[in-house]
Protein backbone atom coordinates (compact mmCIF):
# COMPACT_ATOMS: atom_id res chain seq x y z
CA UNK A 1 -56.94 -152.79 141.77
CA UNK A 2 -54.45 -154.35 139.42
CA UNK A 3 -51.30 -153.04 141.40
CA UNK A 4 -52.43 -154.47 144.21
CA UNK A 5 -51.74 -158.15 142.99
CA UNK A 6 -48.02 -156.68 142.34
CA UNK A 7 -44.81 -157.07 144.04
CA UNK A 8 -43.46 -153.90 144.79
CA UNK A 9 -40.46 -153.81 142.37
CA UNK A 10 -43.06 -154.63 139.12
CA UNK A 11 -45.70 -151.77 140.77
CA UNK A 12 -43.04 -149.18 140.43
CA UNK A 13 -42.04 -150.27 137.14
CA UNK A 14 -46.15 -150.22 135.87
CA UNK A 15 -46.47 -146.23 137.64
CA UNK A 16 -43.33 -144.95 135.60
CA UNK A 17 -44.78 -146.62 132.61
CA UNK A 18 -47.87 -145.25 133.19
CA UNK A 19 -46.84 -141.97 133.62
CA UNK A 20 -44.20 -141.92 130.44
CA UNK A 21 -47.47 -142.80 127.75
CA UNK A 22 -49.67 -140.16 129.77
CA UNK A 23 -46.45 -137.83 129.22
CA UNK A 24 -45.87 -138.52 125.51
CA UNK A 25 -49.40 -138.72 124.37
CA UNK A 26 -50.28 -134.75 126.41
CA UNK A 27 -46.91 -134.04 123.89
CA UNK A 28 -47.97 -134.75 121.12
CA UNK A 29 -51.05 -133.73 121.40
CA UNK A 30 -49.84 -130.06 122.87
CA UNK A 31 -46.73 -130.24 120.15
CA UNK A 32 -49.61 -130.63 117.52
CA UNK A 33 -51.92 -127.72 118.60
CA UNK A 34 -48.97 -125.75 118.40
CA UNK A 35 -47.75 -126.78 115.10
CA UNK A 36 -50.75 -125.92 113.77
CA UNK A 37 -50.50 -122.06 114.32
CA UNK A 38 -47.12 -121.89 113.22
CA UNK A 39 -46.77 -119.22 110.56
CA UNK A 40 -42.75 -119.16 110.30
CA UNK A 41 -40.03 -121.29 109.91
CA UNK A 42 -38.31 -119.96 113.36
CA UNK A 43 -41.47 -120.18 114.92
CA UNK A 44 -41.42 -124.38 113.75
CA UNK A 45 -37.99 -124.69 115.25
CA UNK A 46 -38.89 -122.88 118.91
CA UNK A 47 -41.72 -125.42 118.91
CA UNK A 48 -39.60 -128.53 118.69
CA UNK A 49 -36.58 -127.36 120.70
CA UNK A 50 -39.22 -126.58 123.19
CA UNK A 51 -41.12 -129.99 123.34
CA UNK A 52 -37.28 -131.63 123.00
CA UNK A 53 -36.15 -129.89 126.23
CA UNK A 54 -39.22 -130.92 128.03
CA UNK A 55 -38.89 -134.71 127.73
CA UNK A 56 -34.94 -134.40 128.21
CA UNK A 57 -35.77 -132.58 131.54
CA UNK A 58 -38.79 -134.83 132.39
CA UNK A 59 -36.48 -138.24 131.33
CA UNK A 60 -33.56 -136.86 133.75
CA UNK A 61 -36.27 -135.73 136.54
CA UNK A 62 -37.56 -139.37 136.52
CA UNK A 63 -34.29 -140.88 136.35
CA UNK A 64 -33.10 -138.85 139.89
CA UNK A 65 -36.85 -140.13 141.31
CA UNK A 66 -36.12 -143.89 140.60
CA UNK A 67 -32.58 -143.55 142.16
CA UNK A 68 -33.79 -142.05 145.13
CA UNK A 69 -36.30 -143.98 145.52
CA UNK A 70 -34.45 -147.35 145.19
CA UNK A 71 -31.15 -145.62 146.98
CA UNK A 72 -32.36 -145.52 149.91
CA UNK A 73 -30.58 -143.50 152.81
CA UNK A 74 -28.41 -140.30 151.76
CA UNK A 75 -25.33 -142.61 152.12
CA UNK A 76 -26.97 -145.23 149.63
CA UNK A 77 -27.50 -142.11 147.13
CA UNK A 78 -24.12 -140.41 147.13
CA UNK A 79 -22.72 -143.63 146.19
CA UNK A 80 -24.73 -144.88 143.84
CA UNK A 81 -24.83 -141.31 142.81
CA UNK A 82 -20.74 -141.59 142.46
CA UNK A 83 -20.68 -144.77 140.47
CA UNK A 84 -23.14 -144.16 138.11
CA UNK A 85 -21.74 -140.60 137.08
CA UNK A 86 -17.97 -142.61 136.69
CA UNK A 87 -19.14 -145.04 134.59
CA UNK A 88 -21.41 -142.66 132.36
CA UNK A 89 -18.36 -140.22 132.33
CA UNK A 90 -16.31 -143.17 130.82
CA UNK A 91 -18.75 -144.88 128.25
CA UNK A 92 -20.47 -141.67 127.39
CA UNK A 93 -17.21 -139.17 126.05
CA UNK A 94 -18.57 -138.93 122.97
CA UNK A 95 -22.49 -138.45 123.49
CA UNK A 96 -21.85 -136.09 126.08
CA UNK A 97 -19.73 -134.13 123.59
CA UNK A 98 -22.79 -133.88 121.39
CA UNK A 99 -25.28 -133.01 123.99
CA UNK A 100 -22.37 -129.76 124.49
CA UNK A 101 -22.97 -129.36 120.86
CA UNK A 102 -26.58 -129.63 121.16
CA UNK A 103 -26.84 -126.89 123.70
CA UNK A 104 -24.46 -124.79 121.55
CA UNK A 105 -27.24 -124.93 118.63
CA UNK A 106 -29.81 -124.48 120.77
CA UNK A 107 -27.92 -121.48 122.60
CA UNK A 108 -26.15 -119.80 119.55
CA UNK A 109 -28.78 -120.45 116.76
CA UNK A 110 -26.33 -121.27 113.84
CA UNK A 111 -28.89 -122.84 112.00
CA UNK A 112 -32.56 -123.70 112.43
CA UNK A 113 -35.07 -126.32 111.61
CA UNK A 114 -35.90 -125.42 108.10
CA UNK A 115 -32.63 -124.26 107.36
CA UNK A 116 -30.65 -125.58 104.08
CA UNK A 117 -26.79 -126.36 105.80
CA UNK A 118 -23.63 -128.17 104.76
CA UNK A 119 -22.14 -130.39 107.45
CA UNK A 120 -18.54 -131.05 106.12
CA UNK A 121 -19.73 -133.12 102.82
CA UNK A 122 -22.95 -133.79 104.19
CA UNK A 123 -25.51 -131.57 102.90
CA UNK A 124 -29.56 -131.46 103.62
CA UNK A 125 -32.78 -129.31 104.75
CA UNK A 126 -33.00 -129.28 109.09
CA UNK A 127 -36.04 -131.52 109.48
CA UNK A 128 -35.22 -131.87 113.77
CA UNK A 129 -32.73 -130.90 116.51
CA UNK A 130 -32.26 -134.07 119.24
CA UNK A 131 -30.13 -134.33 122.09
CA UNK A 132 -27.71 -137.01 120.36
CA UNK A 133 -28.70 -136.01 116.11
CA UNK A 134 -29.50 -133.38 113.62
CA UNK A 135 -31.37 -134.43 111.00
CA UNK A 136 -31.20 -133.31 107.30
CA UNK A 137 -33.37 -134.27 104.39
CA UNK A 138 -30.20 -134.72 101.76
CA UNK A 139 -30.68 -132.73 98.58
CA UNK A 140 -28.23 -133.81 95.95
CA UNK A 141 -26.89 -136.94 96.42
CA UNK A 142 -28.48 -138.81 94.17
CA UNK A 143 -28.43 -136.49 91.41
CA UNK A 144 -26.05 -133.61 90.43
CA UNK A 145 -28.20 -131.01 91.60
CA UNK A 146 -30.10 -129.63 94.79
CA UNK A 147 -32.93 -130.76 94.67
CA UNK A 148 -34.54 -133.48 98.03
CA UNK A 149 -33.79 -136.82 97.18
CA UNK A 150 -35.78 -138.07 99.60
CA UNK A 151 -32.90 -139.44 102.20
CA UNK A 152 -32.83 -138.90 105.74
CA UNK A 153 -29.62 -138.29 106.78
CA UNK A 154 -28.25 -138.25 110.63
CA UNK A 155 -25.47 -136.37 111.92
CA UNK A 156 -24.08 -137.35 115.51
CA UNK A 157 -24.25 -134.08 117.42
CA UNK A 158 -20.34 -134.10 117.87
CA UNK A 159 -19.15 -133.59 114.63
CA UNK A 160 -20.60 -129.88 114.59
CA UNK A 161 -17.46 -129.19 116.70
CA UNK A 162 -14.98 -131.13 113.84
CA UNK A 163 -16.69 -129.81 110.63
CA UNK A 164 -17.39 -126.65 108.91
CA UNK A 165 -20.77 -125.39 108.82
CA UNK A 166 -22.18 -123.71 105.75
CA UNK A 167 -25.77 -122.46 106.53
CA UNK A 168 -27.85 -121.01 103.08
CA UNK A 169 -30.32 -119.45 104.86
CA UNK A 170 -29.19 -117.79 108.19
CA UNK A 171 -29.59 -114.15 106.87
CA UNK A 172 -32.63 -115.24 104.76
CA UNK A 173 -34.53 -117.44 102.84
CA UNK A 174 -33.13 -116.33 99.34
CA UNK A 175 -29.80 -116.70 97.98
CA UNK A 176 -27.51 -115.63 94.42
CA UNK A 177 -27.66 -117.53 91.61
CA UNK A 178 -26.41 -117.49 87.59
CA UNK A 179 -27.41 -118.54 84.26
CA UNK A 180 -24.49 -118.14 81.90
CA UNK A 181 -25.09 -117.25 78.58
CA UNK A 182 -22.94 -117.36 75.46
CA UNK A 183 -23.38 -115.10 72.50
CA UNK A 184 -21.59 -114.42 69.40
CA UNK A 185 -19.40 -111.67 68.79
CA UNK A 186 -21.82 -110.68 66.14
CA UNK A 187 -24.75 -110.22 67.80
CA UNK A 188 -26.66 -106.95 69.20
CA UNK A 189 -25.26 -107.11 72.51
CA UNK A 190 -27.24 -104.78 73.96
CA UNK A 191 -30.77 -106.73 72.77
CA UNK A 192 -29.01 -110.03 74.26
CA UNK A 193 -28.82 -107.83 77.58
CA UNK A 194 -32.14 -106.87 77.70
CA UNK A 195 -33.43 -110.52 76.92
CA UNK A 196 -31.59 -112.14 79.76
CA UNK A 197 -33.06 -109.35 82.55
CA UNK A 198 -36.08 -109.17 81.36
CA UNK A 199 -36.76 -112.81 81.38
CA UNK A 200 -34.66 -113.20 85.04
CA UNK A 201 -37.39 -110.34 86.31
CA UNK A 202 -40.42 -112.04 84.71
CA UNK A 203 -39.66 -115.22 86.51
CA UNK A 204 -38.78 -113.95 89.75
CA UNK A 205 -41.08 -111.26 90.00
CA UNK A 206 -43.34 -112.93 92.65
CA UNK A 207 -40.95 -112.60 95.62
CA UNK A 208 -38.54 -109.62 93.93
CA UNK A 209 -39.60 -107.34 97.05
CA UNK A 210 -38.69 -110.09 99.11
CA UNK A 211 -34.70 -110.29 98.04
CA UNK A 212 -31.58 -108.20 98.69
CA UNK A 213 -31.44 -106.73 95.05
CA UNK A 214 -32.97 -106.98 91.35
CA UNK A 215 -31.30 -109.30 88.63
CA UNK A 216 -28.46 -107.81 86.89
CA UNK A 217 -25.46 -108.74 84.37
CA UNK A 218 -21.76 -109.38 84.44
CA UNK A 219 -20.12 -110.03 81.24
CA UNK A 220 -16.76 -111.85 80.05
CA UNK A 221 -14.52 -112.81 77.22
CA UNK A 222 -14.39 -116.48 76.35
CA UNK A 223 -12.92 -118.58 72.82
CA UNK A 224 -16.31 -118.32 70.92
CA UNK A 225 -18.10 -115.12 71.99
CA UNK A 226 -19.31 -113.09 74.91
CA UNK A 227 -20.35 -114.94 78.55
CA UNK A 228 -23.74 -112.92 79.52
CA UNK A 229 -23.78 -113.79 83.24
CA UNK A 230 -27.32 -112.93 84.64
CA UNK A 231 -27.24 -112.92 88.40
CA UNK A 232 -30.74 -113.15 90.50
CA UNK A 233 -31.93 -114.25 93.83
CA UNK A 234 -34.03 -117.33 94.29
CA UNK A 235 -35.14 -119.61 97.51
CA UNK A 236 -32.48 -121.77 98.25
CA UNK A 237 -34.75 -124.66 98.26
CA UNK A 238 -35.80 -124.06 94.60
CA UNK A 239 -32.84 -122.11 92.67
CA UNK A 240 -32.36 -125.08 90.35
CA UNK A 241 -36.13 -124.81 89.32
CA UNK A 242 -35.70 -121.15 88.72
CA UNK A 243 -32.23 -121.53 87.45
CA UNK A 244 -34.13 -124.14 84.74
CA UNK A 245 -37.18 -121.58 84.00
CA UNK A 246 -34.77 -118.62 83.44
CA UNK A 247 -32.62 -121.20 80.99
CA UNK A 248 -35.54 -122.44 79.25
CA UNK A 249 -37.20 -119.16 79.01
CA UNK A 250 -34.27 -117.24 77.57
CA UNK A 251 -33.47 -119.78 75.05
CA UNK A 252 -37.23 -119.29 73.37
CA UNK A 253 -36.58 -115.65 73.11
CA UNK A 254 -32.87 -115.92 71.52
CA UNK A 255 -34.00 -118.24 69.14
CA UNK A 256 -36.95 -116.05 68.00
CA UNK A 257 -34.29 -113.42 67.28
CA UNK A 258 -32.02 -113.10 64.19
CA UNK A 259 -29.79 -110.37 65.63
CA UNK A 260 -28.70 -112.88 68.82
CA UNK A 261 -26.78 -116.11 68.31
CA UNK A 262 -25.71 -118.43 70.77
CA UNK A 263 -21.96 -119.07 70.64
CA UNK A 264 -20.53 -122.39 70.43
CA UNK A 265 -17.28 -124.00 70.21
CA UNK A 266 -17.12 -124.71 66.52
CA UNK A 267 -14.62 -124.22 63.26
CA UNK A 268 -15.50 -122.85 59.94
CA UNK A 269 -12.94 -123.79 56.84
CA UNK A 270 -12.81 -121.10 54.06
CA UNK A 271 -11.25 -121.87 50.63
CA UNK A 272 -9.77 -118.83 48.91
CA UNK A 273 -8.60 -119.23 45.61
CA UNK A 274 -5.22 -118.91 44.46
């Protein structure tokens, strides 16, 4: 055999090799199999915290086999044992502080894989939960909206215990959003009303039984007319393209009316004569 022609030192370093690609490859191939039956976002995020945890506790049982077996004697062991934690207790302050915070999202469950979150004034979609990162897949950023840019951004661990956390979808998947509509004094307020609900319910009727409550109105004063404020719930990861559909859709039906304006800051000069 080919270990046979190797020194001991290089025959121990070719088994653990060996067994860390026979490891990975039966983990991605089991983390795969389960993917596919995944039917929920939770169920995603067990799935990955699951396969994480198993090569953190294969990686550390490894790690105690190589000491032991290069340590020696029990003597050899506690020693080496005593240095090694020192030193990793000295260089490592600030990783071990995120594996704490790791185990606190992994524990506590303040957001999920899937989840939309705000990280201070870092904001993104959970794509994965490590032992040292989170990552997010940035929405904003490169626009003025929400929508994915398409960065990956990575968040030490750590700072989850320095920054506020703002999670959009711990309750659910759905969240409150507004279109604000201005209207002249002038015109039929209550056709203006019924324009802006029923196009909110047209456009969100495919998950209405899914959300907390119908769309509905609020209403206020401003310099040029009335503020129609329609309210409705839409997935957090697309409320901008609903927000833009509800826009669009009630602008088409104002304009087809005559008895709805839209108000706009403007002046009118009237001559009277004398």
């Amino acid at each position: 055999m080919v270990l046979e022609f190797l020194t001991q030192p290089w025959r121990s370093i070719v088994v653990v090799a060996v067994i860390f690609v026979v490891y990975f490859v039966i983990k991605a191939f089991l983390k795969k199999a389960l993917i596919k039956q995944v039917r929920t976002k939770k169920m995603k995020h067990n799935i990955t915290i699951f396969t994480n945890v198993l090569t953190y506790v294969f990686v550390l049982i490894v790690a105690v086999m190589i000491v032991i077996y290069f340590s020696g004697d029990k003597i050899s062991l506690g020693i080496t044992a005593g240095l090694l934690t020192a030193a990793l207790g000295w260089a490592l302050q600030r990783p071990i502080t995120g594996i704490a915070a790791w185990i606190m999202v992994v524990v506590a469950k303040p957001f999920s894989i899937g989840d939309r979150i705000i990280v201070g004034a870092t904001q993104g979609d959970v794509a994965n939960i490590t032992l040292s990162h989170i990552y997010l897949k940035e929405f904003g950023g490169t626009t003025g909206g929400e929508e994915t840019s398409g960065r990956i951004i990575m968040i030490p661990n750590s700072v989850l215990f320095e920054k506020d956390v703002v999670n959009y979808t711990l309750q659910d998947d759905y969240i409150l959003d507004e279109v604000v509509v201005a209207v002249t004094f002038s015109s039929d307020m209550d056709l203006a009303k019924k324009i802006c609900l029923d196009v909110a319910k047209k456009v969100t009727k495919d998950f209405s039984d899914k959300v907390p409550g119908e769309p509905y109105l609020r209403l206020n004063f401003q310099q040029s007319g009335m503020d129609l404020r329609v309210r409705f719930y839409a997935p957090a990861d697309k409320r901008q393209l609903y927000h833009s559909d509800i826009s669009e859709e009630i602008l088409k039906r104002i304009s087809a009316e005559r008895k709805v304006e839209i108000a706009y800051p403007h002046s009118e000069i009237l001559y009277r004569k004398k």
